[in-house]
N, C-alpha and C. Protein backbone atom coordinates (compact mmCIF):
# COMPACT_ATOMS: atom_id res chain seq x y z
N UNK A 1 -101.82 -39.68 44.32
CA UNK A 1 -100.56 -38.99 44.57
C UNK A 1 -100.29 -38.06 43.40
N UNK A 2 -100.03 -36.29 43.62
CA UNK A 2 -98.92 -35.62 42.20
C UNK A 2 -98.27 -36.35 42.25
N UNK A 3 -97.36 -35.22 41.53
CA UNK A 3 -96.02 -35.56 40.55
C UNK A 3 -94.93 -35.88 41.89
N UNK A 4 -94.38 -36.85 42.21
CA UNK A 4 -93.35 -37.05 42.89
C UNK A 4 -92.40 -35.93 42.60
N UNK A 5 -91.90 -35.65 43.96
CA UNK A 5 -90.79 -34.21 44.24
C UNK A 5 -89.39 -34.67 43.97
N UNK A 6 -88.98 -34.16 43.20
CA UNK A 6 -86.78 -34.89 42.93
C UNK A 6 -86.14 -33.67 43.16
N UNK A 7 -85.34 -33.77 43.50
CA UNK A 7 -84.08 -33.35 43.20
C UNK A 7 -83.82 -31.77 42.32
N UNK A 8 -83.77 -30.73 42.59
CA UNK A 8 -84.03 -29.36 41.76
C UNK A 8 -85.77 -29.08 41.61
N UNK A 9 -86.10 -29.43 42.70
CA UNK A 9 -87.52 -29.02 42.58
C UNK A 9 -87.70 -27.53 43.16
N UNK A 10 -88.64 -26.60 42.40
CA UNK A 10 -88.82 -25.41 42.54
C UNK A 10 -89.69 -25.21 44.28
N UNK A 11 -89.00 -24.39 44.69
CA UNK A 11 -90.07 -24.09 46.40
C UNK A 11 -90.32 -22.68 46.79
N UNK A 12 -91.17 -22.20 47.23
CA UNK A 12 -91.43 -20.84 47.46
C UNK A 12 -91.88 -20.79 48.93
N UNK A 13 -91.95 -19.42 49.71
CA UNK A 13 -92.07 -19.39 51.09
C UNK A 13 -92.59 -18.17 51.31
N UNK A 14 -94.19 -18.40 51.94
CA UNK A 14 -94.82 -17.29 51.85
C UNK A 14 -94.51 -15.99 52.22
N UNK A 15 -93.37 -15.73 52.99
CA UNK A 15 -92.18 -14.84 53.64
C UNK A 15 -90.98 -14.27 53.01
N UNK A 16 -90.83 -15.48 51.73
CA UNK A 16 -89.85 -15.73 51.39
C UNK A 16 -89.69 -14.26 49.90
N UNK A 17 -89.13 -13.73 49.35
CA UNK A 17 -88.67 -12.86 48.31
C UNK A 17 -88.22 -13.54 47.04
N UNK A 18 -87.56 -14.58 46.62
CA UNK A 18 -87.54 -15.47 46.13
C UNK A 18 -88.08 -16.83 46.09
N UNK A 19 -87.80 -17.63 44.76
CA UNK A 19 -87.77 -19.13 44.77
C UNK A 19 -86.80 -19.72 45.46
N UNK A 20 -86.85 -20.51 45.97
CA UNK A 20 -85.04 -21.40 46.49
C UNK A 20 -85.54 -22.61 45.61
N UNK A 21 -84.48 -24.11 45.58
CA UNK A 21 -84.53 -25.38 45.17
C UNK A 21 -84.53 -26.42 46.21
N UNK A 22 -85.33 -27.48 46.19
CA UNK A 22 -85.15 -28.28 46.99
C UNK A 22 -83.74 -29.32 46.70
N UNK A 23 -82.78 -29.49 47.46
CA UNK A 23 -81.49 -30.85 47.34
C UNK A 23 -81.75 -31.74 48.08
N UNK A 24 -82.06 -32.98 47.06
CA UNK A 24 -82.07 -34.23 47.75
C UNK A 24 -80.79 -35.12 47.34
N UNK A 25 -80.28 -35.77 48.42
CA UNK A 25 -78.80 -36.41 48.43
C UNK A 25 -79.33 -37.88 48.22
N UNK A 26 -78.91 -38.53 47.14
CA UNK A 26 -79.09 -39.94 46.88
C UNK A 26 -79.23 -40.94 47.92
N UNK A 27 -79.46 -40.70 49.06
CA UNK A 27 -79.48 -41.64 50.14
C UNK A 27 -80.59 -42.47 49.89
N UNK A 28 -81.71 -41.82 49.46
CA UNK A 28 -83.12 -43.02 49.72
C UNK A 28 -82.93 -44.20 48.26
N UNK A 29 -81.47 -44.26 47.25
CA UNK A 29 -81.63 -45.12 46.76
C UNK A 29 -83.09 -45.25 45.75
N UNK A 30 -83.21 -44.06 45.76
CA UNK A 30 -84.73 -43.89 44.22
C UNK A 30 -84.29 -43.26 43.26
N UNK A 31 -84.11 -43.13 42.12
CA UNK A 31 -84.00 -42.15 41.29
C UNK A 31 -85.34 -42.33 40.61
N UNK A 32 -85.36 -40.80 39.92
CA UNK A 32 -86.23 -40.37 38.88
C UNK A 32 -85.89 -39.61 38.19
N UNK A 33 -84.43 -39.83 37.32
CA UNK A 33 -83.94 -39.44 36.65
C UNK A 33 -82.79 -38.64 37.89
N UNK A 34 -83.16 -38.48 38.57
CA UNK A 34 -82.23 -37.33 39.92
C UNK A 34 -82.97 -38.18 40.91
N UNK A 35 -82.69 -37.86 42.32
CA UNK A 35 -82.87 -38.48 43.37
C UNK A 35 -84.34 -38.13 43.84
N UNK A 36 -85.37 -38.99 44.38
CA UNK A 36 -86.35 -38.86 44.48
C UNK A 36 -86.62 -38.82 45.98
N UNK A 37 -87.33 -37.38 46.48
CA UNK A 37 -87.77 -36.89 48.10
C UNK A 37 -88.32 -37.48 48.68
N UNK A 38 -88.51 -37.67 50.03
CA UNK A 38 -89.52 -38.02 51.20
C UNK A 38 -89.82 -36.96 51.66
N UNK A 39 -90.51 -37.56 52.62
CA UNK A 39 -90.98 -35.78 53.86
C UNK A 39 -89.73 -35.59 54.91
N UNK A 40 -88.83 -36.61 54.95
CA UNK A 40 -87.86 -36.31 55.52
C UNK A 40 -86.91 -34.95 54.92
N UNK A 41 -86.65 -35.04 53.88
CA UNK A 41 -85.69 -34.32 53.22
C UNK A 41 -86.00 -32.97 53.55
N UNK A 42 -86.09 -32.07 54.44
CA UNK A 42 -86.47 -30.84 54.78
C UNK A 42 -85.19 -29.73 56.26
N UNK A 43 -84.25 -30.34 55.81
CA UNK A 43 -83.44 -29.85 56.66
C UNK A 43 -82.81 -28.54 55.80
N UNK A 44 -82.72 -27.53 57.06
CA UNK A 44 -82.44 -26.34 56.23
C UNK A 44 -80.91 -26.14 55.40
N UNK A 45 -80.38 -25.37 54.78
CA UNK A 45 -79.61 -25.36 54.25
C UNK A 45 -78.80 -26.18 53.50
N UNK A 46 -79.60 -27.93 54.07
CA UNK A 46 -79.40 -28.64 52.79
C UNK A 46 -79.61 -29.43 51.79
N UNK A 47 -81.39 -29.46 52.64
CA UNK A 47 -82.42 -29.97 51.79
C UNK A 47 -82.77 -28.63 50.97
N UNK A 48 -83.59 -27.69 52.27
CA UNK A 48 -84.35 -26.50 51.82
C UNK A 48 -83.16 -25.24 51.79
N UNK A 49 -83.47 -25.02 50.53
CA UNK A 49 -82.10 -23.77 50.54
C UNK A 49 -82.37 -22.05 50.18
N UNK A 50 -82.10 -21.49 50.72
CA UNK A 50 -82.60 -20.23 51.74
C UNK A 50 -83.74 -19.05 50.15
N UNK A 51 -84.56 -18.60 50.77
CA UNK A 51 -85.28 -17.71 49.93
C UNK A 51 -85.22 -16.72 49.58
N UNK A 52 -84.00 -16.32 49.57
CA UNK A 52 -83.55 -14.78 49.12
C UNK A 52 -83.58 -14.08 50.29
N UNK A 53 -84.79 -12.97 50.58
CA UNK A 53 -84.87 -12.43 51.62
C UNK A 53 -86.33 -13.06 52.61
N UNK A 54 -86.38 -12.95 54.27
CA UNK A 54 -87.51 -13.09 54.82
C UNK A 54 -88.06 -11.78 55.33
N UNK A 55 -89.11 -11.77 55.00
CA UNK A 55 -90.06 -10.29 55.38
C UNK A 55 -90.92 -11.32 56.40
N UNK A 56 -90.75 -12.13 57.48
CA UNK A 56 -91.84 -12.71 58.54
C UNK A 56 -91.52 -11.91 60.13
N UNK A 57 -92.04 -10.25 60.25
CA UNK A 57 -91.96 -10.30 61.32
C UNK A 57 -91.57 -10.87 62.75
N UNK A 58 -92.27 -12.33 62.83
CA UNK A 58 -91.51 -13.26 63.78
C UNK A 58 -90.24 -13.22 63.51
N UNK A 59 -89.55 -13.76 62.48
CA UNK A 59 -87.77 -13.40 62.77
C UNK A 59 -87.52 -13.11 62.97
N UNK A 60 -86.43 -13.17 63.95
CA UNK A 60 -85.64 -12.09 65.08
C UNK A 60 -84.74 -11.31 64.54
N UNK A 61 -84.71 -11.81 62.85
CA UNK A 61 -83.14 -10.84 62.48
C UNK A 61 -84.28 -9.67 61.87
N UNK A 62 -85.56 -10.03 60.99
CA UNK A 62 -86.57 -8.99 60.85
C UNK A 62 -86.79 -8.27 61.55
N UNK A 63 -87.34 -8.63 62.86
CA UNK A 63 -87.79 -8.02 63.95
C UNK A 63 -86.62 -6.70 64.33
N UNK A 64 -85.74 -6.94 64.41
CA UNK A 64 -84.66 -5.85 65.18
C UNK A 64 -83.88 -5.47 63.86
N UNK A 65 -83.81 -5.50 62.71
CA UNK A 65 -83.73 -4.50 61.47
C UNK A 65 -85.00 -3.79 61.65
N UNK A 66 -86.02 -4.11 61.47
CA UNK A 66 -87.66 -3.23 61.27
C UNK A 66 -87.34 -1.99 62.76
N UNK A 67 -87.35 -2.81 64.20
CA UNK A 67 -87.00 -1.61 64.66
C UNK A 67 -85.82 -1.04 64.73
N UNK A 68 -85.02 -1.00 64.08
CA UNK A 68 -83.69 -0.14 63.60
C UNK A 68 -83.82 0.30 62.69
N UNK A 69 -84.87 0.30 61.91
CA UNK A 69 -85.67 1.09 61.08
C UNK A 69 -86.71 2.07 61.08
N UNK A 70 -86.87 2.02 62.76
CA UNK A 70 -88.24 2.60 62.89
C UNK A 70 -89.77 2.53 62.69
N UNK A 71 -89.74 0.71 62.56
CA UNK A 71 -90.80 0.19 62.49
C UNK A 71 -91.23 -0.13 60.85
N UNK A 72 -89.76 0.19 59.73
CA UNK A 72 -90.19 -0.38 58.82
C UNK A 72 -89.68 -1.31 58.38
N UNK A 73 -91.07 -1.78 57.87
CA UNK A 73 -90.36 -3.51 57.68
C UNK A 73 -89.10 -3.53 56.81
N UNK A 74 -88.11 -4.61 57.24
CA UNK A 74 -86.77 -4.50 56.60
C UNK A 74 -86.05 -5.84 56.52
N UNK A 75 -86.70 -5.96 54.92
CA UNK A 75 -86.30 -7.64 55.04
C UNK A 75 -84.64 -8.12 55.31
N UNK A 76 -84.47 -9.83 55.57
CA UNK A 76 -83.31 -9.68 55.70
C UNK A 76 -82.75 -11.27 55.16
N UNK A 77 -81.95 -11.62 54.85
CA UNK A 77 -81.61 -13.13 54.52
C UNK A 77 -82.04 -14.19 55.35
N UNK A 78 -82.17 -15.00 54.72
CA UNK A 78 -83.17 -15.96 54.67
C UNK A 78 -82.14 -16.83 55.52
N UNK A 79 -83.00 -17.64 56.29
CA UNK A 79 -82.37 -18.88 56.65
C UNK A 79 -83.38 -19.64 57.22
N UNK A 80 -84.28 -20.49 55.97
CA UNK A 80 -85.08 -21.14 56.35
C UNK A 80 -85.27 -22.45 57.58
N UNK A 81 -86.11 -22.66 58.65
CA UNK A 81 -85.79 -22.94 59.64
C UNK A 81 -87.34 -23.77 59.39
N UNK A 82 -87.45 -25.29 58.91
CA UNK A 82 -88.69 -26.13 59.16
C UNK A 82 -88.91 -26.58 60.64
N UNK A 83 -90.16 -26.38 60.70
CA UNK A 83 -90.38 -26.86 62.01
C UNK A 83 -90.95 -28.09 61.68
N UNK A 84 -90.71 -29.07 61.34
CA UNK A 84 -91.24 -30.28 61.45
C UNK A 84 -91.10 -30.83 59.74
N UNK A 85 -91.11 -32.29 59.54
CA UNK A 85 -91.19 -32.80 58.22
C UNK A 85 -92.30 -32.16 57.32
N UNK A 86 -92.22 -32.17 55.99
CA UNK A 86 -93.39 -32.29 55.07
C UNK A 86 -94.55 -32.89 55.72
N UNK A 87 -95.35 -32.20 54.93
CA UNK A 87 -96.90 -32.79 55.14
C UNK A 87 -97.90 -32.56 54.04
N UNK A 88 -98.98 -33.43 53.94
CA UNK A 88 -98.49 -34.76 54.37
C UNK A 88 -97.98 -35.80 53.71
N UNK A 89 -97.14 -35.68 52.48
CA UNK A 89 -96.56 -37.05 52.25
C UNK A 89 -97.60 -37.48 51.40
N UNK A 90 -97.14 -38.53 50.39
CA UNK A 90 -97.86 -39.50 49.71
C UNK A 90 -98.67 -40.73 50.66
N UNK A 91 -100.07 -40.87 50.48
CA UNK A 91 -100.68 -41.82 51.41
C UNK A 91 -100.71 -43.21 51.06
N UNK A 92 -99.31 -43.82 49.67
CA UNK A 92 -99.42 -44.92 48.79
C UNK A 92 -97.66 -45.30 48.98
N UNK A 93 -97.24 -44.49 48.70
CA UNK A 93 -95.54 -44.53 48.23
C UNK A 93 -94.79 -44.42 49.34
N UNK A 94 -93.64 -45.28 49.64
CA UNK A 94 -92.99 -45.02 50.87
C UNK A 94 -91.12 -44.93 50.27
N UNK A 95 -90.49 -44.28 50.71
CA UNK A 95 -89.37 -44.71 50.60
C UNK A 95 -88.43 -44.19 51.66
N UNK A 96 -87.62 -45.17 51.85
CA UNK A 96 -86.90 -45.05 53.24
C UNK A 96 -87.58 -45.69 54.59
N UNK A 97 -88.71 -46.04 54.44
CA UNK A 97 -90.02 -46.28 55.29
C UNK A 97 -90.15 -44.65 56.07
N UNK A 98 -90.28 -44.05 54.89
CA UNK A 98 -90.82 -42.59 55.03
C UNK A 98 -91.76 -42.09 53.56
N UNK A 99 -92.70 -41.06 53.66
CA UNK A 99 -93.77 -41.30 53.19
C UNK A 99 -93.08 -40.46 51.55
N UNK A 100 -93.20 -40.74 50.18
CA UNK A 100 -92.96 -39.93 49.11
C UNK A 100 -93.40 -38.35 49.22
N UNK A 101 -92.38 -37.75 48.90
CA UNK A 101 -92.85 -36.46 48.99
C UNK A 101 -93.32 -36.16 47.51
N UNK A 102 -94.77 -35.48 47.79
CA UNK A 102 -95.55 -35.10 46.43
C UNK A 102 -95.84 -33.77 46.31
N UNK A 103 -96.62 -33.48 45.23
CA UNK A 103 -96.80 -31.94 45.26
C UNK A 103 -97.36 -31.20 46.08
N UNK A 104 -98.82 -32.06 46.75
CA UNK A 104 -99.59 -31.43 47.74
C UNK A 104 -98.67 -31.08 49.06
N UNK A 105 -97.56 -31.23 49.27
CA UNK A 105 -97.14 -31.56 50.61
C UNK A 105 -96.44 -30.18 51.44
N UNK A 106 -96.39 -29.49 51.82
CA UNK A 106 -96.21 -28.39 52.68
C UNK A 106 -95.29 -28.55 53.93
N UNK A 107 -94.36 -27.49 54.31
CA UNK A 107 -93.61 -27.65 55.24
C UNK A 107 -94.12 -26.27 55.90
N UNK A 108 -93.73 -26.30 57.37
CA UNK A 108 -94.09 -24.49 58.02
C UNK A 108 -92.39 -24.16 58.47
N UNK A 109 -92.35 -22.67 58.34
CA UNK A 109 -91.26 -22.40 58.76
C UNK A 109 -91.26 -21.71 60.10
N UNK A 110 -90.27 -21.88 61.24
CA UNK A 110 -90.83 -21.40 62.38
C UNK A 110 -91.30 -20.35 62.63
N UNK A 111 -90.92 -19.37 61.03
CA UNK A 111 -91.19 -17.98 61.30
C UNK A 111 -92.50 -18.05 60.91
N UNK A 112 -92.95 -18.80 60.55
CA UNK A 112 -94.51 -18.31 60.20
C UNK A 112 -94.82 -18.56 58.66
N UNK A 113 -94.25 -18.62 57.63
CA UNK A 113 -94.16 -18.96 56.52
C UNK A 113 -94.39 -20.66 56.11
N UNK A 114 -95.40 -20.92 54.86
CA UNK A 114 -95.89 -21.99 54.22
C UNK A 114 -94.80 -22.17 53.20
N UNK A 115 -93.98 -23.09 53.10
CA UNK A 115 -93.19 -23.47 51.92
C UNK A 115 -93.86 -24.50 51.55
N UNK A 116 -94.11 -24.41 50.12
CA UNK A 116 -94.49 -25.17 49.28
C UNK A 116 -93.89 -25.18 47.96
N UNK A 117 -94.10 -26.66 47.17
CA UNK A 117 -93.62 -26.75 45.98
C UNK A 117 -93.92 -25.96 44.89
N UNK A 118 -93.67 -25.33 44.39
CA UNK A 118 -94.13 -24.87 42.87
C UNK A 118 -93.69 -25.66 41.80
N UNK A 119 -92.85 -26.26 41.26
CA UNK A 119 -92.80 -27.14 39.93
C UNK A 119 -91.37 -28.29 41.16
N UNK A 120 -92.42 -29.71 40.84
CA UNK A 120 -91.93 -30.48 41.70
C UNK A 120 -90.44 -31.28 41.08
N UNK A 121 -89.99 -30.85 39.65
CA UNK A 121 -88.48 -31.08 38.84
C UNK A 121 -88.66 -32.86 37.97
N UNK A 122 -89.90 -32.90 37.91
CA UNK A 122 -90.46 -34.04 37.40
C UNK A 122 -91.89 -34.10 36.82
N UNK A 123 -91.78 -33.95 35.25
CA UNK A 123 -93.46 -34.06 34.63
C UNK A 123 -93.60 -35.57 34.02
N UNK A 124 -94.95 -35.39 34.07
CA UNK A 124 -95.30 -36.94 33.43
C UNK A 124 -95.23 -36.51 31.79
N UNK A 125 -94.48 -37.76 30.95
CA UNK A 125 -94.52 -36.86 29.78
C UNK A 125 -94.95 -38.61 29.22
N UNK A 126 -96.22 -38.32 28.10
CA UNK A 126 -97.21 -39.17 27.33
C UNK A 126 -96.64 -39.55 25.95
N UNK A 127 -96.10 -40.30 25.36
CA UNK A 127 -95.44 -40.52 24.59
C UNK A 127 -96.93 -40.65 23.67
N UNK A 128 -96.90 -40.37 22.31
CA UNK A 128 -97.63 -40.03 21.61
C UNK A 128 -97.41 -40.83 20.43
């Protein structure tokens, strides 16, 4: 398993114009210093919180700015939309009897976009 995902973890979206943060709400009863993710935690606006702008064609608010543009692309605010939990989850760690969300783990957005973690808001630090 990475680094277990908490609470202010960094996320990016291949569509996406910005970073957003992942918010996880103390429900699963884990901390790691802040509240510690599953693959559940992926609901938009209040797990996954929006990426600045989306440039994914498929979006319908893209789609009809671009042609009210005349076919150029014309990004537009984000409102990230997961189609399904993380994947895949830690294959060791469970919490909630749902699987730990780790670094490897990936969500799709319906528009077509890979969100993934970039710095999961938790390092292992080696006392020396």
């Amino acid at each position: 398993m990475g680094p277990q995902v908490c609470s202010g973890a960094t996320l990016m979206c291949s569509f996406g114009l910005a970073p957003a943060t992942l918010m996880v709400l103390p429900v699963h009863q884990v901390m790691a210093t802040v509240p510690a993710a599953n693959v559940g935690d992926g609901a938009p606006m209040m797990n996954i919180l929006p990426f600045g702008a989306c440039t994914s064609p498929a979006n319908p608010t893209v789609a009809a700015a671009t042609a009210a543009a005349l076919g150029v692309l014309t990004p537009m605010p984000c409102v990230p939309v997961p189609a399904g939990p993380w994947v895949p989850g830690s294959a060791k760690v469970m919490l909630k009897a749902l699987p730990a969300l780790d670094m490897t783990s990936k969500a799709i957005c319906a528009w077509g976009g890979v969100i993934q973690i970039i710095n999961p808001a938790q390092v292992k630090v080696v006392d020396g």
